[in-house]
PDB file of N, CA and C in Angstrom:
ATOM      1  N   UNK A   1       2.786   4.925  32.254  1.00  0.00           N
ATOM      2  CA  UNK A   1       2.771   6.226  31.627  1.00  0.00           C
ATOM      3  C   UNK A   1       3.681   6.255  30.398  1.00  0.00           C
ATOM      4  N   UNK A   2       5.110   5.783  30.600  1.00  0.00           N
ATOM      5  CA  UNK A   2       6.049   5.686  29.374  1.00  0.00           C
ATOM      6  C   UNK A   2       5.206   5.018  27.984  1.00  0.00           C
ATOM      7  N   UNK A   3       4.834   3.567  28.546  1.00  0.00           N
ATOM      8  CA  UNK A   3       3.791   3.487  27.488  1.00  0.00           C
ATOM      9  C   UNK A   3       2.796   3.876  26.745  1.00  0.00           C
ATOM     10  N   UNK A   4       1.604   4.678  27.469  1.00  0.00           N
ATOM     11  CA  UNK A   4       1.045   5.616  26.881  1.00  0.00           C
ATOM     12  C   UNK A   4       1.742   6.291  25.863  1.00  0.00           C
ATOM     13  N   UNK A   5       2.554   6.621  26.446  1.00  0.00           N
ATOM     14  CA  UNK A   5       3.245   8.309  25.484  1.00  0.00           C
ATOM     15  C   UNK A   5       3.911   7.573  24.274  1.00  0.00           C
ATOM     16  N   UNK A   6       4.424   6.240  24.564  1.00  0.00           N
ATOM     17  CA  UNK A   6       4.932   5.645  23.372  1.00  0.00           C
ATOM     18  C   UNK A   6       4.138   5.422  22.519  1.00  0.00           C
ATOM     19  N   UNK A   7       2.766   4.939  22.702  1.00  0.00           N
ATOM     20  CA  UNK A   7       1.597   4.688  21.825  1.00  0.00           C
ATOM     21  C   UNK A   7       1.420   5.957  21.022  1.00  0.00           C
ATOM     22  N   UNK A   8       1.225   7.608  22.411  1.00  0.00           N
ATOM     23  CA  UNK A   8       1.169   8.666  21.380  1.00  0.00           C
ATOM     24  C   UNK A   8       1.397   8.958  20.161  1.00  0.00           C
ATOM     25  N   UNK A   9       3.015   8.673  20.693  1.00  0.00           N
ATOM     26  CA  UNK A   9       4.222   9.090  19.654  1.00  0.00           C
ATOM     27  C   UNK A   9       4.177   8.343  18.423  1.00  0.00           C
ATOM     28  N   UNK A  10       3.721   6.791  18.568  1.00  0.00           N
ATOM     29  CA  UNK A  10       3.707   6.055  17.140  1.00  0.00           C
ATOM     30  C   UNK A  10       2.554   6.568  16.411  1.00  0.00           C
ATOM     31  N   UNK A  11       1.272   6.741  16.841  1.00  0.00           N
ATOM     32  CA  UNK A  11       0.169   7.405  16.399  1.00  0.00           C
ATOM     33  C   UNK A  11       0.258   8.627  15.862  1.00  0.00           C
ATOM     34  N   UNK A  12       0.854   9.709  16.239  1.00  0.00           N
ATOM     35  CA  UNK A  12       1.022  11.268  16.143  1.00  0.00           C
ATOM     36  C   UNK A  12       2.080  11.001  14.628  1.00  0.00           C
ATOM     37  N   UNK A  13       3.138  10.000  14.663  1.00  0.00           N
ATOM     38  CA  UNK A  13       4.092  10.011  13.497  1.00  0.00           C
ATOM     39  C   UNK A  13       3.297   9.758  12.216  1.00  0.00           C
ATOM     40  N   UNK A  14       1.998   8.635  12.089  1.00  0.00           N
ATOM     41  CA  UNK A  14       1.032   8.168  10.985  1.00  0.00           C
ATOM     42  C   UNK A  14      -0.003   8.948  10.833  1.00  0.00           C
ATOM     43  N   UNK A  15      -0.133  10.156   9.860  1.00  0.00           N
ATOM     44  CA  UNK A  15      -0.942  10.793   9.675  1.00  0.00           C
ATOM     45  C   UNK A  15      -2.248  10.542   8.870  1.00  0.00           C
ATOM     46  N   UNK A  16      -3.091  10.274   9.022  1.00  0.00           N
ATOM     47  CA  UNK A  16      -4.238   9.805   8.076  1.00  0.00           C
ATOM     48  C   UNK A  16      -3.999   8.100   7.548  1.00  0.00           C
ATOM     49  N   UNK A  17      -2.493   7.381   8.154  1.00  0.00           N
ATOM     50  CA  UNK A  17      -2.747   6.154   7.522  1.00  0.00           C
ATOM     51  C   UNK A  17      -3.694   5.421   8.572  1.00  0.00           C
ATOM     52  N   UNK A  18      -3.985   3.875   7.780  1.00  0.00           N
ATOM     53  CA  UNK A  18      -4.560   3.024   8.407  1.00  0.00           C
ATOM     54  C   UNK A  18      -4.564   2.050   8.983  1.00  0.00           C
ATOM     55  N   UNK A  19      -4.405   1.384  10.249  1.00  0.00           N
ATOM     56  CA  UNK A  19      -4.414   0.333  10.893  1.00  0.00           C
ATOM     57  C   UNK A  19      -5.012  -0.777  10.799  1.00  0.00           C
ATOM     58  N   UNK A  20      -4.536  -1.460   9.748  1.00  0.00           N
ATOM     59  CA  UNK A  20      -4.673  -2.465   9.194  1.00  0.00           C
ATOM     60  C   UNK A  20      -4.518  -3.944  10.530  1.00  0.00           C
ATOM     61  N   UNK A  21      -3.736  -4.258  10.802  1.00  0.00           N
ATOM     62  CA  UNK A  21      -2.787  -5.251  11.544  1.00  0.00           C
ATOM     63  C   UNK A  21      -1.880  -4.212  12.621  1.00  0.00           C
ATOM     64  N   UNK A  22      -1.609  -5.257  13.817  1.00  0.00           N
ATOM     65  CA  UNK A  22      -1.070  -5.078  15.006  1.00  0.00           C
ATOM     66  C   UNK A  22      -0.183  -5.838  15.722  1.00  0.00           C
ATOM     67  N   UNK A  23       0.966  -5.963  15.891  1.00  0.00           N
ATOM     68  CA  UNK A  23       1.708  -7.175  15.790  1.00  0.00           C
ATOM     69  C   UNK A  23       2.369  -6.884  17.276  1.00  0.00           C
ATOM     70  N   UNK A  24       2.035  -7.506  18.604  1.00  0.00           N
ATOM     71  CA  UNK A  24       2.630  -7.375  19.903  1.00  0.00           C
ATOM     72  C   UNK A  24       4.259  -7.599  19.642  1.00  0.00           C
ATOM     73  N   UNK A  25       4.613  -7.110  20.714  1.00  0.00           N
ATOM     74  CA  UNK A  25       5.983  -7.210  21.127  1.00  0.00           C
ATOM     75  C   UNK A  25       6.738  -8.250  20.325  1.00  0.00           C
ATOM     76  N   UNK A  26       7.989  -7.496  19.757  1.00  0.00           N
ATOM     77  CA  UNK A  26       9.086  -8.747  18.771  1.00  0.00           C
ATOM     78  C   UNK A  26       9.952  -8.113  18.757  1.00  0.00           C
ATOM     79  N   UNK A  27      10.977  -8.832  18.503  1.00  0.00           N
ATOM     80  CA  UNK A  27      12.895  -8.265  18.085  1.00  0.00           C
ATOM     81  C   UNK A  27      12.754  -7.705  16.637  1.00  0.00           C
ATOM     82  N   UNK A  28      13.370  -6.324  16.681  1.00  0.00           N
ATOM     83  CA  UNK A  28      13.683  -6.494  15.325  1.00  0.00           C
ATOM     84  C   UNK A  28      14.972  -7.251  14.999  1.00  0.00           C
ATOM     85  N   UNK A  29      14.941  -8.200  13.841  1.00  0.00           N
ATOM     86  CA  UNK A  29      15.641  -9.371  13.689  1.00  0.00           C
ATOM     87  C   UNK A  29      17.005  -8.588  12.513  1.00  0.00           C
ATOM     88  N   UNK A  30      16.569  -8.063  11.457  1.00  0.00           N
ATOM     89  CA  UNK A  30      17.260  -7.675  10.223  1.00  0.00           C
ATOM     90  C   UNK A  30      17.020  -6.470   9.695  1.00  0.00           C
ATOM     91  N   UNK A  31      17.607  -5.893   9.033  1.00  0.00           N
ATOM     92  CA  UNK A  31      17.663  -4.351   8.298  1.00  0.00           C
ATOM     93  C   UNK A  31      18.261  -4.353   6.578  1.00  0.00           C
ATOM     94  N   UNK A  32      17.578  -4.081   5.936  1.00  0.00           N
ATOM     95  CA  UNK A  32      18.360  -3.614   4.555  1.00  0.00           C
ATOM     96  C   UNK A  32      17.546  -2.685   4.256  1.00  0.00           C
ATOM     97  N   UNK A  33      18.761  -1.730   4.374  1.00  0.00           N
ATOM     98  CA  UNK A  33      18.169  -0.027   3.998  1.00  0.00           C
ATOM     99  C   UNK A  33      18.235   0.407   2.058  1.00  0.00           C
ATOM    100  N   UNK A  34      17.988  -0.122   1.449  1.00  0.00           N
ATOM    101  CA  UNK A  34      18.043   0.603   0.242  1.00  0.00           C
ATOM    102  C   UNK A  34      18.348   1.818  -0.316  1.00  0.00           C
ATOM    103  N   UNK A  35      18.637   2.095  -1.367  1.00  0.00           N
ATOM    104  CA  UNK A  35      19.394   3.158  -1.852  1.00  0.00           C
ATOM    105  C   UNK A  35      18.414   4.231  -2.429  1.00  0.00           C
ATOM    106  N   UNK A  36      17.522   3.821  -2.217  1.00  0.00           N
ATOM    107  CA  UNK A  36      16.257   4.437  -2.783  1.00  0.00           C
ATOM    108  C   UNK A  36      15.269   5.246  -1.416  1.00  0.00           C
ATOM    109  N   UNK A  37      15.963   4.387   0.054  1.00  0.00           N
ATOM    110  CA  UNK A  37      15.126   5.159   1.240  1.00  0.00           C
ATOM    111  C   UNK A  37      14.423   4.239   1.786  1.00  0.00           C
ATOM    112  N   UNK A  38      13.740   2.786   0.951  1.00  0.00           N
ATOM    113  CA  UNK A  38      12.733   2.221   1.238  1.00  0.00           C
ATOM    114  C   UNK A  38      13.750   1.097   2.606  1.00  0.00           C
ATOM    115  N   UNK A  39      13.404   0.714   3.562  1.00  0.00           N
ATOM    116  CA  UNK A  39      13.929   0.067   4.478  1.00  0.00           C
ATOM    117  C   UNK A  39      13.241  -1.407   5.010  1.00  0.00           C
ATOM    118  N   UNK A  40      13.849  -2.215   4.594  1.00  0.00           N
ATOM    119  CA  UNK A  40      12.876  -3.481   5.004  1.00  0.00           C
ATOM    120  C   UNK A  40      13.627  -4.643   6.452  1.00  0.00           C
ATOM    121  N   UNK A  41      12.445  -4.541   6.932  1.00  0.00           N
ATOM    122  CA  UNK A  41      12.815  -5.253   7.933  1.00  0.00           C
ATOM    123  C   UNK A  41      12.523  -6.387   8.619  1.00  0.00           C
ATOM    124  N   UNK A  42      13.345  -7.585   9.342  1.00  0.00           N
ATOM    125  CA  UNK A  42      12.236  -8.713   9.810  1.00  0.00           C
ATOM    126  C   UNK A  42      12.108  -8.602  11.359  1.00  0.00           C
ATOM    127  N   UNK A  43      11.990  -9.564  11.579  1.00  0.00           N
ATOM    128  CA  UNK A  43      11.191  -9.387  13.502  1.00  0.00           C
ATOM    129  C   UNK A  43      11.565 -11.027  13.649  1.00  0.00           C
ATOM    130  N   UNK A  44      11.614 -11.099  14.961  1.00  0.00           N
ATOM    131  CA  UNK A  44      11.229 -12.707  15.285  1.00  0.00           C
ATOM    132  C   UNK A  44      10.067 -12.633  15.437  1.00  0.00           C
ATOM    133  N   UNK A  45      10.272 -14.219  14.914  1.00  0.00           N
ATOM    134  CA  UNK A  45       8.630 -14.704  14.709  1.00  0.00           C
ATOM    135  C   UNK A  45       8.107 -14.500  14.112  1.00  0.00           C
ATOM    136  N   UNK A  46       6.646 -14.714  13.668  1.00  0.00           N
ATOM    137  CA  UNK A  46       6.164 -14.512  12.270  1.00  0.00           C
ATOM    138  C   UNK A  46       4.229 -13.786  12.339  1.00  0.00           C
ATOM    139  N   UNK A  47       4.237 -12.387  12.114  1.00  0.00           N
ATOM    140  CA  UNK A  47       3.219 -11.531  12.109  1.00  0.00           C
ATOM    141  C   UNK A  47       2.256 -12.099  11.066  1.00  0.00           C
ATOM    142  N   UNK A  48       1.065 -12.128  11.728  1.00  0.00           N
ATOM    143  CA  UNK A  48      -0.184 -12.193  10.678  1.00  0.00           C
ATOM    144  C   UNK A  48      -0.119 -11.229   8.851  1.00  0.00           C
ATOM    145  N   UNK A  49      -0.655 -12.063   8.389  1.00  0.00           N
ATOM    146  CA  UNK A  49      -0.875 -11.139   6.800  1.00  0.00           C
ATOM    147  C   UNK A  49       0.368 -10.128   6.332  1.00  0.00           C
ATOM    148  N   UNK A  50       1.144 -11.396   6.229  1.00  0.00           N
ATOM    149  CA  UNK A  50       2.918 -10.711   5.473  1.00  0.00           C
ATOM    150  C   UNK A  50       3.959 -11.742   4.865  1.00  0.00           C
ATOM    151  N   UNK A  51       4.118 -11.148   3.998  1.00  0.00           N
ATOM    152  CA  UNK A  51       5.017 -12.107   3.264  1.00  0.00           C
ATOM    153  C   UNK A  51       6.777 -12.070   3.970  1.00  0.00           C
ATOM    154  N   UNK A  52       7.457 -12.699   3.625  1.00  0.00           N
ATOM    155  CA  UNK A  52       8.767 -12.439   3.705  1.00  0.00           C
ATOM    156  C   UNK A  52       9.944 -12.578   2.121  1.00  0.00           C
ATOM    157  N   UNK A  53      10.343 -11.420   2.757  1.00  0.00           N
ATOM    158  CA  UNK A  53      11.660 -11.348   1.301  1.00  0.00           C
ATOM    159  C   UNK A  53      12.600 -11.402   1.646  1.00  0.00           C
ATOM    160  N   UNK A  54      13.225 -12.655   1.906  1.00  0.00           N
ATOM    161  CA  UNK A  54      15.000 -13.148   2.520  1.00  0.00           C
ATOM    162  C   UNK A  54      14.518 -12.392   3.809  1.00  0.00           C
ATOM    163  N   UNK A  55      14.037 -12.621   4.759  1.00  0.00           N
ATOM    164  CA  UNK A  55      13.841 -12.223   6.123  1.00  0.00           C
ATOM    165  C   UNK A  55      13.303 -11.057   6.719  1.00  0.00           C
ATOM    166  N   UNK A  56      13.019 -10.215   5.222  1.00  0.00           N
ATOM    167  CA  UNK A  56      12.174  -9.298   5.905  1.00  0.00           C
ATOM    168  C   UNK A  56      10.613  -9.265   5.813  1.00  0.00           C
ATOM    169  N   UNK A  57       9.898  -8.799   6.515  1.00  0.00           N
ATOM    170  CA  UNK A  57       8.627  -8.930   6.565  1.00  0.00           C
ATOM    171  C   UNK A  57       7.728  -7.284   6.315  1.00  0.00           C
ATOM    172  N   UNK A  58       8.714  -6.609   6.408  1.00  0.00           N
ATOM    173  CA  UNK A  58       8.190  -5.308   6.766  1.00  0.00           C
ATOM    174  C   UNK A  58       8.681  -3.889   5.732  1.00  0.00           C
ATOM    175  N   UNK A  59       8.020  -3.308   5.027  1.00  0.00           N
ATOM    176  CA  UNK A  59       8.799  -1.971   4.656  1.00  0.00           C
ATOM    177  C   UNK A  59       8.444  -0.813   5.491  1.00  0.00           C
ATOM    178  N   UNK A  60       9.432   0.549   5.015  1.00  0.00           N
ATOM    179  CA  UNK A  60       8.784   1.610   5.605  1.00  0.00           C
ATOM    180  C   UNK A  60       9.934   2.823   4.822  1.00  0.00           C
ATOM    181  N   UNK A  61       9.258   3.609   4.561  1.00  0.00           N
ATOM    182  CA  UNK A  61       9.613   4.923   3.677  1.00  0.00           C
ATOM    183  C   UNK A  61      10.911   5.873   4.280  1.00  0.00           C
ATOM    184  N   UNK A  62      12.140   6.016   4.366  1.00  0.00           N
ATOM    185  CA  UNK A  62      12.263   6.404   5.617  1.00  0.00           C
ATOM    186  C   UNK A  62      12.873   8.064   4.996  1.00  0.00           C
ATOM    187  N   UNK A  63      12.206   8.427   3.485  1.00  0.00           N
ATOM    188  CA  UNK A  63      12.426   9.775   2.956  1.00  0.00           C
ATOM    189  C   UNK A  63      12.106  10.556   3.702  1.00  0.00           C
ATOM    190  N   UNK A  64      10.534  10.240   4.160  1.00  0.00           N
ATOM    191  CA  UNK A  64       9.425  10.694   4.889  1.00  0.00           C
ATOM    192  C   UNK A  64       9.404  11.405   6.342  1.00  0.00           C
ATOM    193  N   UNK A  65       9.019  12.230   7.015  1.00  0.00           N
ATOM    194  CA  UNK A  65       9.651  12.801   8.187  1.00  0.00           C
ATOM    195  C   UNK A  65       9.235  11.524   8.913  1.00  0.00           C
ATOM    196  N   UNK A  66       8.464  10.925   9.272  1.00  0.00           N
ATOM    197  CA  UNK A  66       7.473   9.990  10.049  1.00  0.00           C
ATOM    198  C   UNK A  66       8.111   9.009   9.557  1.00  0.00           C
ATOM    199  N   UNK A  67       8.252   8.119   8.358  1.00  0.00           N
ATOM    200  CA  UNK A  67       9.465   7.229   8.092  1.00  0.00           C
ATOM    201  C   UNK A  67      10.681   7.143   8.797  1.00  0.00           C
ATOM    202  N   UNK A  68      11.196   8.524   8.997  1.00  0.00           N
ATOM    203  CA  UNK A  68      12.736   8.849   9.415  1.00  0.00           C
ATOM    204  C   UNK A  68      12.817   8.440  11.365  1.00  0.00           C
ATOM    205  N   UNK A  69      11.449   8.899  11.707  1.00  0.00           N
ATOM    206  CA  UNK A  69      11.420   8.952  12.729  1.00  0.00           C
ATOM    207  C   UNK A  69      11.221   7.467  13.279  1.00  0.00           C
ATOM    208  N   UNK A  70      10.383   6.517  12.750  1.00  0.00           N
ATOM    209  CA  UNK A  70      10.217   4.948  12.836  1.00  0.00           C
ATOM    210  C   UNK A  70      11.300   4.324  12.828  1.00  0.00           C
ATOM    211  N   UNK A  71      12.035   4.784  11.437  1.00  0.00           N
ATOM    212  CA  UNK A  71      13.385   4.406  11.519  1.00  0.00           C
ATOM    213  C   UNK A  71      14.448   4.157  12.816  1.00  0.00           C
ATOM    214  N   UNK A  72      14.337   5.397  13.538  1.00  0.00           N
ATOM    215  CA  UNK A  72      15.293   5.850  14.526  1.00  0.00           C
ATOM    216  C   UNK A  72      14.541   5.155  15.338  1.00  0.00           C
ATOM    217  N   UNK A  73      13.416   5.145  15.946  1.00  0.00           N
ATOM    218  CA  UNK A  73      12.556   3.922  17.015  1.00  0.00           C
ATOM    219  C   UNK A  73      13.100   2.910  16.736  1.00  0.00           C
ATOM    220  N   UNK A  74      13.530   2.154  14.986  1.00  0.00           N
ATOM    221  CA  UNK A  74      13.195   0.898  15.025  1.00  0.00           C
ATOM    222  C   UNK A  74      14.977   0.592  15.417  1.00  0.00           C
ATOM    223  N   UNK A  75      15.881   1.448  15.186  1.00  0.00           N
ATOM    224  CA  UNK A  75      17.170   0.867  14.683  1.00  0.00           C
ATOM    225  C   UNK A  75      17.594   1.333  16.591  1.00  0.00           C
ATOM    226  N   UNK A  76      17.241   2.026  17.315  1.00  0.00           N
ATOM    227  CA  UNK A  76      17.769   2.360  18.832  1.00  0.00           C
ATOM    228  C   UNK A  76      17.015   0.680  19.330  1.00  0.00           C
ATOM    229  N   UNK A  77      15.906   0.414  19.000  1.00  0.00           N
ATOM    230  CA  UNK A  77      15.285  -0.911  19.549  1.00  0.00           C
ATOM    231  C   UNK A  77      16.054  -1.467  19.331  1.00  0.00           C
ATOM    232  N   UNK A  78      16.563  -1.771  17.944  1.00  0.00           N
ATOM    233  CA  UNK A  78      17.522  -2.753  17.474  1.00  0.00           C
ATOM    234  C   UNK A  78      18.875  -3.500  18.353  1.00  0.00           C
ATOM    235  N   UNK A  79      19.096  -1.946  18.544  1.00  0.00           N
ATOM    236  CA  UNK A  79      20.437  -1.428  18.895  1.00  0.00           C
ATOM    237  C   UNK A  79      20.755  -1.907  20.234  1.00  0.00           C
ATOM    238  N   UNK A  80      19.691  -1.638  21.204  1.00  0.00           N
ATOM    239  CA  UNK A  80      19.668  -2.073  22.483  1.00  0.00           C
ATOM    240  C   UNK A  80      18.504  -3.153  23.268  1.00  0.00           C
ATOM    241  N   UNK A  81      18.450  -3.769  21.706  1.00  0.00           N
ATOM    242  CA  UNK A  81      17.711  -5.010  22.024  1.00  0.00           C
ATOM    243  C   UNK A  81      16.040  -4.671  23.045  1.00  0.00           C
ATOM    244  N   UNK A  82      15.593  -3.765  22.961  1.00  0.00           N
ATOM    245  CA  UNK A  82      14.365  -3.798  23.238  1.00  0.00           C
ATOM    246  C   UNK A  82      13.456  -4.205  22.296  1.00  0.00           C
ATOM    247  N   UNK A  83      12.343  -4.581  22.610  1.00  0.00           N
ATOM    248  CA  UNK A  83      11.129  -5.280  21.641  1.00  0.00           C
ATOM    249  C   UNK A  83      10.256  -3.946  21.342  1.00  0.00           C
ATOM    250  N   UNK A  84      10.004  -4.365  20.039  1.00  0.00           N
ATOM    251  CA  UNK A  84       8.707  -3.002  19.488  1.00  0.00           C
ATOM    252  C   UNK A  84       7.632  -3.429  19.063  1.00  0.00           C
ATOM    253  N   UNK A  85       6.716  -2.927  19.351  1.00  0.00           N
ATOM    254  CA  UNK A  85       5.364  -3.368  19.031  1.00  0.00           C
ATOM    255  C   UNK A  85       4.907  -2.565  17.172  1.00  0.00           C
ATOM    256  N   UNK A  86       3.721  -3.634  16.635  1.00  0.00           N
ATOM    257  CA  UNK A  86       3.872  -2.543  15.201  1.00  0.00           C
ATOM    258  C   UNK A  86       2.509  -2.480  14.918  1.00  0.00           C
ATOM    259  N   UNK A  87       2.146  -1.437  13.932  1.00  0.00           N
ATOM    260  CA  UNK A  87       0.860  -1.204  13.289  1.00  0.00           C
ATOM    261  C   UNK A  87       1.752  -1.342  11.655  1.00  0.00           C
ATOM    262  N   UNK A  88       0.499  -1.698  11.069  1.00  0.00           N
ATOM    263  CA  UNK A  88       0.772  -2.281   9.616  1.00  0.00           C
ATOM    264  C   UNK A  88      -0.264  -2.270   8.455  1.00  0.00           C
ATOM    265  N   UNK A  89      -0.351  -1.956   7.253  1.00  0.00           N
ATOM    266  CA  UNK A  89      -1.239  -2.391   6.368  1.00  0.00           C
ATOM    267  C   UNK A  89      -0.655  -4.043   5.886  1.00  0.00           C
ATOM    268  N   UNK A  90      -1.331  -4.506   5.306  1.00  0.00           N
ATOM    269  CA  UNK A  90      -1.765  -6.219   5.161  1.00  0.00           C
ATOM    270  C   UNK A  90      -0.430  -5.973   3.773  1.00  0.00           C
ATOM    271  N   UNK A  91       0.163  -6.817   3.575  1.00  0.00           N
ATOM    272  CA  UNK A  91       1.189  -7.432   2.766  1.00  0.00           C
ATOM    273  C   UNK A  91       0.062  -7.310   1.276  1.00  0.00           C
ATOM    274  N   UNK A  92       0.569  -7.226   0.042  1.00  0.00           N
ATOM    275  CA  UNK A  92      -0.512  -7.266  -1.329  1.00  0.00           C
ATOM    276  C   UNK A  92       0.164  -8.904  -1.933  1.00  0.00           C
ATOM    277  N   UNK A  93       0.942  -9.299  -1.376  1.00  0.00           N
ATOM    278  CA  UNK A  93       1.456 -10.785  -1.952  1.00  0.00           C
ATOM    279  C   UNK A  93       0.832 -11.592  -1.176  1.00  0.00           C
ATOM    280  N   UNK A  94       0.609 -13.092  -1.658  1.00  0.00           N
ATOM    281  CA  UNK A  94      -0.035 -13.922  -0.817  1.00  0.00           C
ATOM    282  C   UNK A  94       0.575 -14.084   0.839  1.00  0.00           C
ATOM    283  N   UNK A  95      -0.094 -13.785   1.642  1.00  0.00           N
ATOM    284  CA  UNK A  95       0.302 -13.885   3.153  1.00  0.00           C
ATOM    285  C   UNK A  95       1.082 -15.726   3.123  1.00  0.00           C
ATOM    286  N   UNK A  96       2.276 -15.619   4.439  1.00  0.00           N
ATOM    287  CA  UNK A  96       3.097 -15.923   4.488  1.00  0.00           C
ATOM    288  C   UNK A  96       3.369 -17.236   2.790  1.00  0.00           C
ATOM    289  N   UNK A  97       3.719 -16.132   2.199  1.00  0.00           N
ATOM    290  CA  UNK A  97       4.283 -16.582   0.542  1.00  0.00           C
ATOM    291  C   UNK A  97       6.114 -15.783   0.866  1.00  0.00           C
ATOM    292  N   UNK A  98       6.779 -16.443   0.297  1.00  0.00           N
ATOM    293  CA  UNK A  98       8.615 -15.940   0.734  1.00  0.00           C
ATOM    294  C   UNK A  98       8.694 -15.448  -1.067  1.00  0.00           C
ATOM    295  N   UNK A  99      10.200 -15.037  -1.083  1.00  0.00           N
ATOM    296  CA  UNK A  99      10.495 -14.527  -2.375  1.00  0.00           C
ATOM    297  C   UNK A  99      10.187 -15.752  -3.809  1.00  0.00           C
ATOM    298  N   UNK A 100      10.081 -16.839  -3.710  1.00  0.00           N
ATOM    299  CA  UNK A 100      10.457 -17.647  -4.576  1.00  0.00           C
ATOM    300  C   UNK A 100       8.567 -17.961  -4.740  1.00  0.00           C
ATOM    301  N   UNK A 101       7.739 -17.343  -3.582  1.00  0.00           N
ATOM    302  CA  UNK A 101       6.364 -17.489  -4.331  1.00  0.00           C
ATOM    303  C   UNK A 101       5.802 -15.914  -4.489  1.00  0.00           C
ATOM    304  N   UNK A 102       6.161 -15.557  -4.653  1.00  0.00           N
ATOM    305  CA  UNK A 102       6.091 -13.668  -5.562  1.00  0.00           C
ATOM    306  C   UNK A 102       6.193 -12.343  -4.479  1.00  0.00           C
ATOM    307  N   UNK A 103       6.735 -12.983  -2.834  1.00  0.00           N
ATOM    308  CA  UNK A 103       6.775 -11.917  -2.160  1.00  0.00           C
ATOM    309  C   UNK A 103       8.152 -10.705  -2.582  1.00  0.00           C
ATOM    310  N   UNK A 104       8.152  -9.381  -2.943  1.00  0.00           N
ATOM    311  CA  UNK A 104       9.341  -8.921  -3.063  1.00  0.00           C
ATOM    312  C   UNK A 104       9.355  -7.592  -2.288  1.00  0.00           C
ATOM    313  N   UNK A 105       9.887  -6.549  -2.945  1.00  0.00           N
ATOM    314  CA  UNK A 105      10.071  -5.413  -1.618  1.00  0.00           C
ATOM    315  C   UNK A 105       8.466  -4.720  -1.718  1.00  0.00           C
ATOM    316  N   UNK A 106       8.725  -4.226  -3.123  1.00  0.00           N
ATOM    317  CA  UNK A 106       7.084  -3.454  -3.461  1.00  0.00           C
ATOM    318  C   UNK A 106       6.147  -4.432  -2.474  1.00  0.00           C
ATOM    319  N   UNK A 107       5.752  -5.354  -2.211  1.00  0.00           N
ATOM    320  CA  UNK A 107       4.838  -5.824  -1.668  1.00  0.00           C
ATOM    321  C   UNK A 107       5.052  -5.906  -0.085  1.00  0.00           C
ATOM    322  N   UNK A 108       5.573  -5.416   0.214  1.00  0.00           N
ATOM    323  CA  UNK A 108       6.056  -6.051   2.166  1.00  0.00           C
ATOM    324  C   UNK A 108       5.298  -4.994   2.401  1.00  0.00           C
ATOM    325  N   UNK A 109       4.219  -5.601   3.658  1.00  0.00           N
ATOM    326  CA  UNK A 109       3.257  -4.948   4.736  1.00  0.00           C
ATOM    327  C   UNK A 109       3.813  -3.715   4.895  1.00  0.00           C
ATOM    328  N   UNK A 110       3.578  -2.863   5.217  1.00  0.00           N
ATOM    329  CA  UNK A 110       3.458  -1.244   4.990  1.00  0.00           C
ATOM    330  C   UNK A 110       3.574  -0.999   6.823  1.00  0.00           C
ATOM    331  N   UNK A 111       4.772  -0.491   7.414  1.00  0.00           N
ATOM    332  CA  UNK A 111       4.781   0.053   9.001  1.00  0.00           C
ATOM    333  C   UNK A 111       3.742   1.408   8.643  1.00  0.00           C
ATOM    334  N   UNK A 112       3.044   1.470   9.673  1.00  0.00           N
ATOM    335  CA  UNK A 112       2.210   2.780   9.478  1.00  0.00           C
ATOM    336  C   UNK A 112       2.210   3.414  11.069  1.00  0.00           C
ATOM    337  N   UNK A 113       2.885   2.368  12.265  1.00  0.00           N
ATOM    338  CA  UNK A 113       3.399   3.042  14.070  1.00  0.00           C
ATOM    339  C   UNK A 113       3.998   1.847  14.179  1.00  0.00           C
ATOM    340  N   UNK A 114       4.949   2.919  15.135  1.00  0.00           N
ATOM    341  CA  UNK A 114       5.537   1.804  16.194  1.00  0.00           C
ATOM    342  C   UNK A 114       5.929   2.155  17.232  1.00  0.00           C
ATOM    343  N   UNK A 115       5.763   1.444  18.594  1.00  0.00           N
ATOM    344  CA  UNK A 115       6.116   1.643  19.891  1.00  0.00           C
ATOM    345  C   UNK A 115       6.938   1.108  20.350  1.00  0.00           C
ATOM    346  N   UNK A 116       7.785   1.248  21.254  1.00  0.00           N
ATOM    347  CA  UNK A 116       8.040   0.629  22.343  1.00  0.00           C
ATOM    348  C   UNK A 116       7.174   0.419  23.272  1.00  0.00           C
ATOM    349  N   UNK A 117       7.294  -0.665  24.076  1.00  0.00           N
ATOM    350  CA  UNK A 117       6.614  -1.127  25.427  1.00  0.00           C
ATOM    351  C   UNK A 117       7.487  -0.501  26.462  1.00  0.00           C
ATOM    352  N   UNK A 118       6.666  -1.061  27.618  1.00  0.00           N
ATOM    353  CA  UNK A 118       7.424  -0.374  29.010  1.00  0.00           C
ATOM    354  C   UNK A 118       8.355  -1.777  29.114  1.00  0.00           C
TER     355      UNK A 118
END
């Protein structure tokens, strides 16, 4: 049941975006929050169709009410070491390409949900 409702909750936060990619259970690994809001993050292991920029694989908006709220999912996971599951749009830089072959922040896969598991 917890799960269910976790699925809800990542779904109910992404309004009209699209589910591109789905990435099972991972650590979030790293955090650099920018000064601008934009928040990039990596995971262990390595998700289909995403680049990495110095270890992160992932952005997400966190101006945004639904940003803010991913945020707080992703950094309590963090925090107490639970694994999160993700929904994503596809990286626009060549998939697994790192910073030194044109991956940078503008381009990191787009969080659009995220859950916890049971």
């Amino acid at each position: 049941m917890k799960f269910l409702i976790n699925i809800l909750i990542g779904f109910s936060l992404t309004t009209g975006s699209a589910f591109a990619e789905y990435f099972g259970t991972s650590s979030v690994s790293r955090f650099i929050l920018e000064n601008t809001g934009i928040l990039q993050f990596g995971i262990s292991g390595s998700a289909p169709n995403t680049c990495s920029y110095y270890g992160a694989f992932f952005k997400l908006d966190t101006t945004t009410p639904q940003g803010s709220s991913m945020y707080a999912m992703l950094l309590s996971a963090k925090l107490s070491g639970v694994p999160v599951q993700l929904w994503y749009t596809n990286t626009t830089a060549p998939a697994g390409s790192n910073e030194a072959g044109g991956c940078v922040t503008s381009k990191l896969a787009t969080i659009t949900a995220v859950a916890l598991p049971e």
